[in-house]
C-alpha atoms as a PDB file:
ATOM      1  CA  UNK A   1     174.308 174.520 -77.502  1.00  0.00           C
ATOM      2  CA  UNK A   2     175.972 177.295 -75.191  1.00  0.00           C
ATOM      3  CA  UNK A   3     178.678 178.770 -76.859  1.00  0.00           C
ATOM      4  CA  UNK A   4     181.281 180.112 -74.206  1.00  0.00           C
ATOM      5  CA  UNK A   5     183.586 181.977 -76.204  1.00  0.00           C
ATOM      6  CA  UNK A   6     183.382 185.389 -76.166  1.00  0.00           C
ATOM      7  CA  UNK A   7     182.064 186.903 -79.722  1.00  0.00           C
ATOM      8  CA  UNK A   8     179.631 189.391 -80.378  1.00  0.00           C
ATOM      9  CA  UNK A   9     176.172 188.602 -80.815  1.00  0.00           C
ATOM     10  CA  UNK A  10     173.792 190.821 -81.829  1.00  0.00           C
ATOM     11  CA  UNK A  11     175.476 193.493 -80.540  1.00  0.00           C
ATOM     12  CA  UNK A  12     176.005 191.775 -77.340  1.00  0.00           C
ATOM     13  CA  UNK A  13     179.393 190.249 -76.004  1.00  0.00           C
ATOM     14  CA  UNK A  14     178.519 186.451 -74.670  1.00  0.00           C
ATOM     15  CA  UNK A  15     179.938 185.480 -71.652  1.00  0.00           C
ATOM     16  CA  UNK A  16     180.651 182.406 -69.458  1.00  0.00           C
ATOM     17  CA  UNK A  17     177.870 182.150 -67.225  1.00  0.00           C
ATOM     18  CA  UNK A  18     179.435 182.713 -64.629  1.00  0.00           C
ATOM     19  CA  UNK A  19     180.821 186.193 -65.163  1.00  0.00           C
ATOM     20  CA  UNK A  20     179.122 189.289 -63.911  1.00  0.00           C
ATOM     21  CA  UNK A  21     176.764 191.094 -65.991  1.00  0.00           C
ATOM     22  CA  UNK A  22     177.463 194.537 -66.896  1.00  0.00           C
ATOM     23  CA  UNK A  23     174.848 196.958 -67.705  1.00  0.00           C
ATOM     24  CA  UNK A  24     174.724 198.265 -71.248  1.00  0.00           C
ATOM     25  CA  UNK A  25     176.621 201.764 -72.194  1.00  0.00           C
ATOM     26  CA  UNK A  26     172.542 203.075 -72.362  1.00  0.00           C
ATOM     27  CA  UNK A  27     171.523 202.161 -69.095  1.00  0.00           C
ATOM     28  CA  UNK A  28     175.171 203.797 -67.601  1.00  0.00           C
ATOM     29  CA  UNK A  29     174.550 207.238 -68.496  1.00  0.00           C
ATOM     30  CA  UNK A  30     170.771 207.777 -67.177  1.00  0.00           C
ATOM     31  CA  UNK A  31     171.998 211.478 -66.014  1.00  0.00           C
ATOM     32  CA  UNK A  32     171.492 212.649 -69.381  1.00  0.00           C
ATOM     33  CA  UNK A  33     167.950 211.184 -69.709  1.00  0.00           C
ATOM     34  CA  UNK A  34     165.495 214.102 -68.602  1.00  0.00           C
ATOM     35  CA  UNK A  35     162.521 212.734 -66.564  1.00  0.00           C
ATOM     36  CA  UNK A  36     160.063 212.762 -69.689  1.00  0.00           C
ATOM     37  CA  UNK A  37     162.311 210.774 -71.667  1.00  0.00           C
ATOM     38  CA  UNK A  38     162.416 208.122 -69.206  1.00  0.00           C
ATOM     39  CA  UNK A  39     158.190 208.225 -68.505  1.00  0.00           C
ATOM     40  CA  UNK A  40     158.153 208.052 -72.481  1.00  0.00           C
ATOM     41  CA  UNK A  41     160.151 205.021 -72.653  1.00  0.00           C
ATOM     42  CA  UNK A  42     158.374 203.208 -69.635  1.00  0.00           C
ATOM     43  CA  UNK A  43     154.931 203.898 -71.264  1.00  0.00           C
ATOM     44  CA  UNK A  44     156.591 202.588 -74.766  1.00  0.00           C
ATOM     45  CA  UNK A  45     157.643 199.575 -72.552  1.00  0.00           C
ATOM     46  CA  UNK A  46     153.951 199.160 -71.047  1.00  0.00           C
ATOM     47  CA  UNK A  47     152.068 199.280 -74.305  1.00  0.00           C
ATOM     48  CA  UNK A  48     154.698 196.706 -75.870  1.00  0.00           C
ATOM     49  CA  UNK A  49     153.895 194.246 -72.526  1.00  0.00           C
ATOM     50  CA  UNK A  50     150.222 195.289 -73.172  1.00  0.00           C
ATOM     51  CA  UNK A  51     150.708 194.083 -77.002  1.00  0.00           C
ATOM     52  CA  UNK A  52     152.065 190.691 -76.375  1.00  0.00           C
ATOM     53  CA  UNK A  53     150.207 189.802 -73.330  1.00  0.00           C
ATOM     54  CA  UNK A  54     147.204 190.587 -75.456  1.00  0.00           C
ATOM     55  CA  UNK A  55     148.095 188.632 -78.023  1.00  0.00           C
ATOM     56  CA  UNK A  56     148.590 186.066 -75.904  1.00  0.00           C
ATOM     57  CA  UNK A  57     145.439 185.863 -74.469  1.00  0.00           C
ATOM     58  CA  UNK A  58     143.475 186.049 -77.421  1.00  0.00           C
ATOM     59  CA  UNK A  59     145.926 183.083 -78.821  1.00  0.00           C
ATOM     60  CA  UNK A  60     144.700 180.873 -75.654  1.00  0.00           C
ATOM     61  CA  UNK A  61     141.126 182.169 -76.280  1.00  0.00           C
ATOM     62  CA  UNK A  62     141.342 180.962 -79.650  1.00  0.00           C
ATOM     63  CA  UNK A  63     142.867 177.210 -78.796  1.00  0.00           C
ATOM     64  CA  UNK A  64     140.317 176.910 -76.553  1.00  0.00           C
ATOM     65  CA  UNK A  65     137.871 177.956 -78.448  1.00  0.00           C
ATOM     66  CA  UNK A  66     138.544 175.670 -80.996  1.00  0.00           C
ATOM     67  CA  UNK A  67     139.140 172.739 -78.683  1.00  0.00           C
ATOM     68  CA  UNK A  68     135.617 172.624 -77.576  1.00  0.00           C
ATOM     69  CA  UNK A  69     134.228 173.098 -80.946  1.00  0.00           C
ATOM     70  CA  UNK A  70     136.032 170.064 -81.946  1.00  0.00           C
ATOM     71  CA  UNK A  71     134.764 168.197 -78.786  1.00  0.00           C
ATOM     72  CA  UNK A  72     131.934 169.312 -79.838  1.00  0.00           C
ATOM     73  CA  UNK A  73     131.807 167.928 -83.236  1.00  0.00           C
ATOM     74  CA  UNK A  74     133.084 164.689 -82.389  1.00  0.00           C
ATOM     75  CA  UNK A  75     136.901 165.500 -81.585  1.00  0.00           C
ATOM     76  CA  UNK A  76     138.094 165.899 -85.254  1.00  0.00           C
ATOM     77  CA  UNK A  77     142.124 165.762 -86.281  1.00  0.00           C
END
């Protein structure tokens, strides 16, 4: 269920949703952020997209996998 009201939540504030996002105080001061910070976080960001779509891939690799071996074998539970 969508709670409306407006208590913190993991160190978020939840909103209707209709109300306009805000960015967070992080992304407001940027001007302080030297360029090699910022290519350091968006490689950070890359390998952690990297990670999970990996893992993801090998997870549908593995259901398949498995499907046809059960096919296979006569379609098992």
């Amino acid at each position: 269920m969508i709670s409306l009201s407006h208590r913190a939540h993991r160190g978020r504030v939840s909103r209707p949703m209709n109300a306009i996002p805000t960015p967070p105080a992080s992304a407001a001061a940027p001007a302080t952020e030297s360029a090699e910070e910022r290519h350091a976080d968006r490689e950070r960001r890359l390998d952690e997209a990297a990670s999970i779509l990996a893992v993801t891939l090998l997870d549908m690799w593995r259901r398949e996998r498995r499907a046809r071996r059960e096919a296979a074998s006569g379609g098992g539970s």
